[in-house]
C-alpha atoms as a PDB file:
ATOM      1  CA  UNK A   1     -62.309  41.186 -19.191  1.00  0.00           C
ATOM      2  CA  UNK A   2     -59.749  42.462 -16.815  1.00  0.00           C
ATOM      3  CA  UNK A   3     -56.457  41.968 -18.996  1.00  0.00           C
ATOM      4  CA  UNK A   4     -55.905  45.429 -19.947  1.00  0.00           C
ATOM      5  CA  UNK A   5     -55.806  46.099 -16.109  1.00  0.00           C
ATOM      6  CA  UNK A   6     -53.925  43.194 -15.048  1.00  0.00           C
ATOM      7  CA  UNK A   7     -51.598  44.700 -17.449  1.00  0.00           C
ATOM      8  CA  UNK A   8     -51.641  47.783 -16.526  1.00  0.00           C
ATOM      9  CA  UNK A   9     -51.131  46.856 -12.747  1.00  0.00           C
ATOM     10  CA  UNK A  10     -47.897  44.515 -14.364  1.00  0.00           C
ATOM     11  CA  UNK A  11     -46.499  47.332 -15.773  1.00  0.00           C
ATOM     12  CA  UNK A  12     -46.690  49.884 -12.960  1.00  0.00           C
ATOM     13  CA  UNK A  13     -45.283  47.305 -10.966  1.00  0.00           C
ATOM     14  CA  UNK A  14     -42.290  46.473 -12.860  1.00  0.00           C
ATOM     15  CA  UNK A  15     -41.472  50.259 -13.317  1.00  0.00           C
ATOM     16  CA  UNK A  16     -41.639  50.562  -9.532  1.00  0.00           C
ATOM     17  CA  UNK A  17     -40.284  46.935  -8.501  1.00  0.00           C
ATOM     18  CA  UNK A  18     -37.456  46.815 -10.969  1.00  0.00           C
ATOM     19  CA  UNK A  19     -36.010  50.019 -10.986  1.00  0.00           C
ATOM     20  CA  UNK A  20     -32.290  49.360 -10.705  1.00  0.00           C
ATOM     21  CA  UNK A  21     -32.311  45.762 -11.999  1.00  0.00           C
ATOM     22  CA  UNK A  22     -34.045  46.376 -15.192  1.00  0.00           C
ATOM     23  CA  UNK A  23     -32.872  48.821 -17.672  1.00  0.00           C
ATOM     24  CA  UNK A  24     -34.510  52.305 -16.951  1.00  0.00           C
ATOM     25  CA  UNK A  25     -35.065  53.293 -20.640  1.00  0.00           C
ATOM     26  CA  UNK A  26     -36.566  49.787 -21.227  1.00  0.00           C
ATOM     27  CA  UNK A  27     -38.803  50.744 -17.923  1.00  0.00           C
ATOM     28  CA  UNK A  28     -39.869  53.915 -18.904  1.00  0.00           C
ATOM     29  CA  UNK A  29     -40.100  53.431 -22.971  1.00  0.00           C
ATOM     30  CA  UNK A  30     -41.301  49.787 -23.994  1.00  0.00           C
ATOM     31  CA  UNK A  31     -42.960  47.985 -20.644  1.00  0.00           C
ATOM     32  CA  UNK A  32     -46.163  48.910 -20.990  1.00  0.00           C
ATOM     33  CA  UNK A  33     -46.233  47.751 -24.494  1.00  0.00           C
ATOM     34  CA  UNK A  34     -44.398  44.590 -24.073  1.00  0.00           C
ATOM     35  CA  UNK A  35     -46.560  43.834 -20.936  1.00  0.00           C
ATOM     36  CA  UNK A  36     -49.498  44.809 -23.177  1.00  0.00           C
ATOM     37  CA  UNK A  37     -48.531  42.688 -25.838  1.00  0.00           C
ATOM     38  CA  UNK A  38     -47.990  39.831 -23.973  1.00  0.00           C
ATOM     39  CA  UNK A  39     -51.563  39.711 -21.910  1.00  0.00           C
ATOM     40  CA  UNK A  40     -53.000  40.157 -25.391  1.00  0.00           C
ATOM     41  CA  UNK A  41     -51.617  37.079 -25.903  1.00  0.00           C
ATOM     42  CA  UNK A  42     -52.051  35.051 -22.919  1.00  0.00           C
ATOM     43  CA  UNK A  43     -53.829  32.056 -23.707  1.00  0.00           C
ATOM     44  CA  UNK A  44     -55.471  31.174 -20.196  1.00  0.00           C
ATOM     45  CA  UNK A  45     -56.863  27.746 -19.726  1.00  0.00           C
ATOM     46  CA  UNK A  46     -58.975  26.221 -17.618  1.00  0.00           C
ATOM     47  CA  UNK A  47     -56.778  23.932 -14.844  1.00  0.00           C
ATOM     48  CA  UNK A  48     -54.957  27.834 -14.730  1.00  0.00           C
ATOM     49  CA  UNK A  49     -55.364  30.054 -11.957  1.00  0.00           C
ATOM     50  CA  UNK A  50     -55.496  33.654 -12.627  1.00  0.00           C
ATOM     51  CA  UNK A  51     -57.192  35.843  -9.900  1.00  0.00           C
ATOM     52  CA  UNK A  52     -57.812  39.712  -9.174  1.00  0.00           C
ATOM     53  CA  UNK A  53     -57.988  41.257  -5.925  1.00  0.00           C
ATOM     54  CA  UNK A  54     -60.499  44.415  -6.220  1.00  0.00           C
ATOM     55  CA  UNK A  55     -61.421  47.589  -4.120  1.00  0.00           C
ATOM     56  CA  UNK A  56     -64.034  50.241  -5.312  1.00  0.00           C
ATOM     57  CA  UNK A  57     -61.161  51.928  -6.373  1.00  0.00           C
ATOM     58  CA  UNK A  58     -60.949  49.503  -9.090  1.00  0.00           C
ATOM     59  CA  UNK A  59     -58.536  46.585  -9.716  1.00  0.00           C
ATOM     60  CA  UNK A  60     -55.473  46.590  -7.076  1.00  0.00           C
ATOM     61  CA  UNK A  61     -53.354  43.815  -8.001  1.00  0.00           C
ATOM     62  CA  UNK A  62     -53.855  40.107  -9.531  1.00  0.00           C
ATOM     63  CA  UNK A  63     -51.789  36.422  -9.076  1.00  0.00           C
ATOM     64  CA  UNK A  64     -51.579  34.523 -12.762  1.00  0.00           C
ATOM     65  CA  UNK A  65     -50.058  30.403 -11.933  1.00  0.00           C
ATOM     66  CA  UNK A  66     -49.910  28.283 -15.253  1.00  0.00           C
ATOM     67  CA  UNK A  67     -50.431  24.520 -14.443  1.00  0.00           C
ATOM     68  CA  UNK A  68     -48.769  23.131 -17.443  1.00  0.00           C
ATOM     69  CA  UNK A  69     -48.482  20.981 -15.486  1.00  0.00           C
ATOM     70  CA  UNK A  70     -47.033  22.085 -12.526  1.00  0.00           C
ATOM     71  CA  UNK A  71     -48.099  25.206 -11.094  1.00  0.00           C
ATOM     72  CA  UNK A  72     -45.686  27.910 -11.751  1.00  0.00           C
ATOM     73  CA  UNK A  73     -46.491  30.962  -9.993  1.00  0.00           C
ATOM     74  CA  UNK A  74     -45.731  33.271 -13.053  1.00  0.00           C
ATOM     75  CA  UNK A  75     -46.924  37.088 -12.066  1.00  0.00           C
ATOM     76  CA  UNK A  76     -48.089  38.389  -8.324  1.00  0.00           C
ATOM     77  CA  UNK A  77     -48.471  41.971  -9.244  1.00  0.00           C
ATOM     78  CA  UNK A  78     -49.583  44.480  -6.958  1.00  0.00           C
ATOM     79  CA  UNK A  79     -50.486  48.174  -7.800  1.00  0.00           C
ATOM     80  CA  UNK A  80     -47.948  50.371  -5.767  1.00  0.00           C
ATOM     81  CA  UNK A  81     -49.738  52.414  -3.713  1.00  0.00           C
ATOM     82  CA  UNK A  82     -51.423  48.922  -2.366  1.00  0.00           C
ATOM     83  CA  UNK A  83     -48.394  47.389  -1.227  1.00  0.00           C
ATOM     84  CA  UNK A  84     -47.649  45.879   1.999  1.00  0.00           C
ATOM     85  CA  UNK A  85     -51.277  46.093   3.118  1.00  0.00           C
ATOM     86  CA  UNK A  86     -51.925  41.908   2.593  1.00  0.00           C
ATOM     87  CA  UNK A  87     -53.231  42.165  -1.092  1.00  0.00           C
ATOM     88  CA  UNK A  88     -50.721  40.055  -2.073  1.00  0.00           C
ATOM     89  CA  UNK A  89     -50.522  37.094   0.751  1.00  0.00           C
ATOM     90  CA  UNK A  90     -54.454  37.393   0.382  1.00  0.00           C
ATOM     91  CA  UNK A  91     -53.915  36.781  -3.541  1.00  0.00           C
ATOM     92  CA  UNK A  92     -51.154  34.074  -2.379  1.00  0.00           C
ATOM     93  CA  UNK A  93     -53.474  32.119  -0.175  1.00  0.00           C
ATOM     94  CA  UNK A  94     -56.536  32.044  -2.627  1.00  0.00           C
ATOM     95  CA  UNK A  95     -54.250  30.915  -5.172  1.00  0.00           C
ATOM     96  CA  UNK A  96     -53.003  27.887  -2.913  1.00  0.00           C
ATOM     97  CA  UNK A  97     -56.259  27.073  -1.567  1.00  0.00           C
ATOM     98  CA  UNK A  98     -57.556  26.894  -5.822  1.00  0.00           C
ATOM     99  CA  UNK A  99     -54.241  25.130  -6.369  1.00  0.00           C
ATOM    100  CA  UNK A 100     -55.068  22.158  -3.432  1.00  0.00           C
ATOM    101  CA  UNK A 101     -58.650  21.933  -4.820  1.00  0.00           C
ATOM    102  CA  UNK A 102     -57.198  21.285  -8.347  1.00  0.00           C
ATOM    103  CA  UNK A 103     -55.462  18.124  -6.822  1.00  0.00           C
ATOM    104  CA  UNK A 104     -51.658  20.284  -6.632  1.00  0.00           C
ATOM    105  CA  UNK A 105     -49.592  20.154  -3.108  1.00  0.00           C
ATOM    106  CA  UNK A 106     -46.484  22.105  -4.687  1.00  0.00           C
ATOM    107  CA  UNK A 107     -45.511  24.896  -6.913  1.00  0.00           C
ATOM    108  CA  UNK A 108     -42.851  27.252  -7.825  1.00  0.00           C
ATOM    109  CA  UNK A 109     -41.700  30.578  -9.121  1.00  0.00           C
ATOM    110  CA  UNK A 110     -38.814  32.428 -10.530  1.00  0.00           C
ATOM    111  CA  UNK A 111     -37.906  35.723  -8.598  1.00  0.00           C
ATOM    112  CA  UNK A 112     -35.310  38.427  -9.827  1.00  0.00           C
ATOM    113  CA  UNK A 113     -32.414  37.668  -7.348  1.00  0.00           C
ATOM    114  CA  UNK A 114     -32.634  41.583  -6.617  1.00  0.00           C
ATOM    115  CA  UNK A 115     -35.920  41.729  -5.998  1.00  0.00           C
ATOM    116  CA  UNK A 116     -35.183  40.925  -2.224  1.00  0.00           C
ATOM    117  CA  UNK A 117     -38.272  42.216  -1.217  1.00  0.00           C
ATOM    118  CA  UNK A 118     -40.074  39.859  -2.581  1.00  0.00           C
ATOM    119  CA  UNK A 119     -38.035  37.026  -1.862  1.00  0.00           C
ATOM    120  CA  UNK A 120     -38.151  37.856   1.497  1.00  0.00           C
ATOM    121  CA  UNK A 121     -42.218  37.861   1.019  1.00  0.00           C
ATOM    122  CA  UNK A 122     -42.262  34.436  -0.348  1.00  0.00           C
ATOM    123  CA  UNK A 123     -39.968  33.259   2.266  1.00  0.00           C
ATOM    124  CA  UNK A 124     -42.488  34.169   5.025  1.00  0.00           C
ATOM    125  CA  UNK A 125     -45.144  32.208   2.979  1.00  0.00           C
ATOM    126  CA  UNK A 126     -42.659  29.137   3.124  1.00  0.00           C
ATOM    127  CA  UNK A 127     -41.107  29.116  -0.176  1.00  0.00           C
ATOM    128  CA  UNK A 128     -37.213  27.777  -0.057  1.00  0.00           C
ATOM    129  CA  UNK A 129     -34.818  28.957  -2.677  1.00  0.00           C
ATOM    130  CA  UNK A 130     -33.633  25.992  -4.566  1.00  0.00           C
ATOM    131  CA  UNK A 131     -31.711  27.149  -7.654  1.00  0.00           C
ATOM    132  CA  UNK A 132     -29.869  30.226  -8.959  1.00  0.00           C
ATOM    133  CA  UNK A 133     -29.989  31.440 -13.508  1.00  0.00           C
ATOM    134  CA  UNK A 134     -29.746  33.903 -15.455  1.00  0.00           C
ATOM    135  CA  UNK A 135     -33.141  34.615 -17.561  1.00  0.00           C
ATOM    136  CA  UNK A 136     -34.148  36.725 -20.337  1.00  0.00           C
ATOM    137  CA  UNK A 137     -36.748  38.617 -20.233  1.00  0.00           C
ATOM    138  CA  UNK A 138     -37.812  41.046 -22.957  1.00  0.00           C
ATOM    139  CA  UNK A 139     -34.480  41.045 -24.315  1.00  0.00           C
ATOM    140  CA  UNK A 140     -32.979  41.653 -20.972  1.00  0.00           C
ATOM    141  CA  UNK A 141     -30.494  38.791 -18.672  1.00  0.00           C
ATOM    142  CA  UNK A 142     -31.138  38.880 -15.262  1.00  0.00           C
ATOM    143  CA  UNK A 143     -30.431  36.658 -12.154  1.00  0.00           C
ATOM    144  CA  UNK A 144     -33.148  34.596 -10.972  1.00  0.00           C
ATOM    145  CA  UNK A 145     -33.786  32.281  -8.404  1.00  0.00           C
ATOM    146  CA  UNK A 146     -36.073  29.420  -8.017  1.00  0.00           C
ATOM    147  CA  UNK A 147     -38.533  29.224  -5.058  1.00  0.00           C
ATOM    148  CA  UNK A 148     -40.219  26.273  -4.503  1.00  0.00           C
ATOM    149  CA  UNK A 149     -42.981  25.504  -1.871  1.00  0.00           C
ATOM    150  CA  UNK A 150     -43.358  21.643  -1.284  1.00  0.00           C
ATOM    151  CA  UNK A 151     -46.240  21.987   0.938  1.00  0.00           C
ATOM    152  CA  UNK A 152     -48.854  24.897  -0.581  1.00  0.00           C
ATOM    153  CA  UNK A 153     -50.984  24.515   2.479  1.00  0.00           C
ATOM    154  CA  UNK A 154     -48.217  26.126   4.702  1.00  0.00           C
ATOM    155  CA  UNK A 155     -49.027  29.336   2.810  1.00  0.00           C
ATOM    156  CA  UNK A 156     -52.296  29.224   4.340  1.00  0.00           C
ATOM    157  CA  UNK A 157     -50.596  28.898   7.746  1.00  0.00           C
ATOM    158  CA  UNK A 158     -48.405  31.927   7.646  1.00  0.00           C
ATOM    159  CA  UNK A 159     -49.338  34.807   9.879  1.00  0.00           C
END
């Protein structure tokens, strides 16, 4: 029931996230469809962790991790204005306590290698970076790396 907002969150955050690394016409022109488009077709099963943090406000940002069949921390999205105000190590720390209780003890993500911001947030949760490529994404190359936690219950004991 919440995909339209999850994608809606997505979307705002790319445009404010990505600004400079992704294409600004592709930013202000096609994300919100392609982000759209691709919740539409999300198929979400059940050893999958998708959560939504909420304030009576509405939806403020959500964590999606496919276990297929590692986990693979695919979207942490958090609506702008909400940053930096523990939505997203709150989302983070759910997601690794589900993860443990689903029988995982590692998982990983792909970050844009200019999003330092966020690599720097990950890092403080105990992700290492492990491995540097180029991916495509909606038509568009862009450094990555790979972060990788070994241990998901060290996210829990971040401050």
């Amino acid at each position: 029931d919440d995909l339209a907002a999850i994608a809606s969150i997505h979307s705002d955050s790319w445009r404010d996230a990505y600004a400079g690394i992704l294409p600004d016409h592709y930013l202000a022109d096609q994300v919100q469809q392609d982000l759209q488009s691709h919740w539409n077709q999300q198929e979400i099963l059940p050893r999958d962790v998708v959560l939504v943090a909420e304030t009576n406000d509405g939806l403020a940002g959500f964590i999606a991790v496919w276990c297929r069949p590692s986990p693979f921390l695919d979207n942490l999205h958090i609506s702008p204005p909400r940053r930096s105000t523990g939505i997203g190590a709150t989302l983070m720390r759910a997601a690794a306590c589900q993860l443990i209780e689903l029988g995982h003890v590692s998982a990983y993500l792909w970050v844009f290698e200019n999003n330092t911001g966020a690599i720097r947030f990950y890092k403080r949760l105990g992700a290492a970076i492990v491995n540097r490529k180029t991916k495509t994404f909606f038509g568009h190359d862009v450094p990555n790396v790979r972060m990788e936690w070994n241990d998901l219950s060290a996210i829990g004991e971040r401050p």
